[in-house]
C-alpha atoms as a PDB file:
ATOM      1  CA  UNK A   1      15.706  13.621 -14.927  1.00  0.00           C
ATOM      2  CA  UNK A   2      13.006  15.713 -13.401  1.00  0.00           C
ATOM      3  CA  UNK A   3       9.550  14.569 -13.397  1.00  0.00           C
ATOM      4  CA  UNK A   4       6.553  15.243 -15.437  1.00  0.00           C
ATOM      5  CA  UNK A   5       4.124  17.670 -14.095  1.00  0.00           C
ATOM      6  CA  UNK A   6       0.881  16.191 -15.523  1.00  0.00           C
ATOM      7  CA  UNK A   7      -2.019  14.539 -14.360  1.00  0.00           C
ATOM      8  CA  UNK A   8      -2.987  12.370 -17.500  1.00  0.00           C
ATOM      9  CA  UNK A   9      -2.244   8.937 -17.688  1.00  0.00           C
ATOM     10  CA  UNK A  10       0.901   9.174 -19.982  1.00  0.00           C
ATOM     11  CA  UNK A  11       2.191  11.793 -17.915  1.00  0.00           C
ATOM     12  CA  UNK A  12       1.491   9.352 -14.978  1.00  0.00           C
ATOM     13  CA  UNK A  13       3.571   6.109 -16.570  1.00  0.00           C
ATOM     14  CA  UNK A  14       6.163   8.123 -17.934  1.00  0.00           C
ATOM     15  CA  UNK A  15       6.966   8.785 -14.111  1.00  0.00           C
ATOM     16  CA  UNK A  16       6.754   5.420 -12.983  1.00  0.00           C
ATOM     17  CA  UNK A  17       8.824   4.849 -15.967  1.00  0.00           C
ATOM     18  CA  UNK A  18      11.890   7.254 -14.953  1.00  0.00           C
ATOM     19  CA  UNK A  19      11.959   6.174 -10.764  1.00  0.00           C
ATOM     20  CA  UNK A  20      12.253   2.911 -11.986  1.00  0.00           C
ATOM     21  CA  UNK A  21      15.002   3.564 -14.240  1.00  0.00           C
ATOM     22  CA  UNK A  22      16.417   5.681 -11.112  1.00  0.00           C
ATOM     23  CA  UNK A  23      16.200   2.209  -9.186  1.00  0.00           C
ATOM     24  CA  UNK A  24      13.594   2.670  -6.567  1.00  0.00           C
ATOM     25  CA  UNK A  25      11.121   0.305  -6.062  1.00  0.00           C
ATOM     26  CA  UNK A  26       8.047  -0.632  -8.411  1.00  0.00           C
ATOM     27  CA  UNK A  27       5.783   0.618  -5.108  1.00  0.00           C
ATOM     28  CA  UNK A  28       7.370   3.340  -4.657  1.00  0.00           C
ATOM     29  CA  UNK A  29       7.822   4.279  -7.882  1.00  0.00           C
ATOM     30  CA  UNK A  30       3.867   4.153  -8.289  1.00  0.00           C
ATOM     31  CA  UNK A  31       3.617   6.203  -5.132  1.00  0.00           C
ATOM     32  CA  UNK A  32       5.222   9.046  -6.075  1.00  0.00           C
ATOM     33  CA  UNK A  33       4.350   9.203  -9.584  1.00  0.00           C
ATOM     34  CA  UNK A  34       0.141   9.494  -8.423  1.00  0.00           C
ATOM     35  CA  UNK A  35       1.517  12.186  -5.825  1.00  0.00           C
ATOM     36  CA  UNK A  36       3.170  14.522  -8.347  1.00  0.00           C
ATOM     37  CA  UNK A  37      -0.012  13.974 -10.094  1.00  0.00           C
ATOM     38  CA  UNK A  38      -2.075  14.676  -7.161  1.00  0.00           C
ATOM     39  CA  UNK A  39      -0.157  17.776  -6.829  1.00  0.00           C
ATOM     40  CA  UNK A  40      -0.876  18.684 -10.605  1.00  0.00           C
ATOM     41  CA  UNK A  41      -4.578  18.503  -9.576  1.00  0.00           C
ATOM     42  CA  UNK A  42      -5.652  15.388 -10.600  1.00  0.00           C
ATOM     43  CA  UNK A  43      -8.211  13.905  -8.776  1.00  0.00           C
ATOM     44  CA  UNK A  44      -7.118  10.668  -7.547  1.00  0.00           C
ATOM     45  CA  UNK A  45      -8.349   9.376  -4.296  1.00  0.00           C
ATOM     46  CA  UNK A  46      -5.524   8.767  -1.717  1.00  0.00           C
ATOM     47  CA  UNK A  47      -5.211   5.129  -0.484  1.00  0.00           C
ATOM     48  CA  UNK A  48      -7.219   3.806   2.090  1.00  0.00           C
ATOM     49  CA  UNK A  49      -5.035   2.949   5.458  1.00  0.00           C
ATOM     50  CA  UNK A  50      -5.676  -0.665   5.767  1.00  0.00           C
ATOM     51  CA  UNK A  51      -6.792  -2.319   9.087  1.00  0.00           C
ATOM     52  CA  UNK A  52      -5.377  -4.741  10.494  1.00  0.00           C
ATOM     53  CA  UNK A  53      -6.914  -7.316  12.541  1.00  0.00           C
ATOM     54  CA  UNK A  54      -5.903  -8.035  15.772  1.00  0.00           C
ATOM     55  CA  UNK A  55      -3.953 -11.718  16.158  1.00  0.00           C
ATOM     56  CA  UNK A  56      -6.569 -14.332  17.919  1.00  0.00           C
ATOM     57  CA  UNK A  57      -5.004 -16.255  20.520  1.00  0.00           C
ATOM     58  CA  UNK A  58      -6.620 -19.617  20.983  1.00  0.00           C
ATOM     59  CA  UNK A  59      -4.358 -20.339  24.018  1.00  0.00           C
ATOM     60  CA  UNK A  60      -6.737 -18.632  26.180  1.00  0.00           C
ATOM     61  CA  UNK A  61      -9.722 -19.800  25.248  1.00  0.00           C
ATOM     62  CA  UNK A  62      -8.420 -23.105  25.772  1.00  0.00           C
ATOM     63  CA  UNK A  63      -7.045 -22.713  29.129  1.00  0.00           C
ATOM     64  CA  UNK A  64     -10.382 -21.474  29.910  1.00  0.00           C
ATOM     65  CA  UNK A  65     -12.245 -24.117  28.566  1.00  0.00           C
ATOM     66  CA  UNK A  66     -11.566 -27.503  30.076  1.00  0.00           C
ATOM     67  CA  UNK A  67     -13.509 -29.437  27.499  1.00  0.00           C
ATOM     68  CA  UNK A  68     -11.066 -28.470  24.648  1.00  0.00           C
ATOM     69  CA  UNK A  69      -7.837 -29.490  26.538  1.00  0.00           C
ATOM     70  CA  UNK A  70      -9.275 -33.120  26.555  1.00  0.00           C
ATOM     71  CA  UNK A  71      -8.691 -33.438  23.091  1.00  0.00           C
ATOM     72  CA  UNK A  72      -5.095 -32.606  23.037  1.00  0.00           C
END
């Protein structure tokens, strides 16, 4: 079933509504139901990247810092 080319919000869950019944994730399902609305001119923001932060490694500093290896 093609999908609804609307930007309001019932247009919106009715497309969620139909990729889910196609079997595709909930995610994904939300994805592209905002991006045929995005492409019907609604004005939703896309979503922010996120940022991951880098791993801290505690080995290093410890090796570097005598005082901490006494404890262990």
């Amino acid at each position: 079933m093609p999908l609804v080319k609307g930007k309001s919000p019932k247009s919106i869950g009715k497309n969620i509504k139909t990729e889910l019944a196609a079997g595709r994730p909930k995610a994904q399902a939300v994805a592209i139901a905002l991006n045929t609305a995005r492409q019907a001119g609604a004005k939703i923001p896309k979503p922010q990247k996120s940022r991951k932060k880098p791993v801290s490694n505690n080995l290093g500093q410890m090796m570097n810092n005598p005082q901490m290896m006494k404890g262990r």
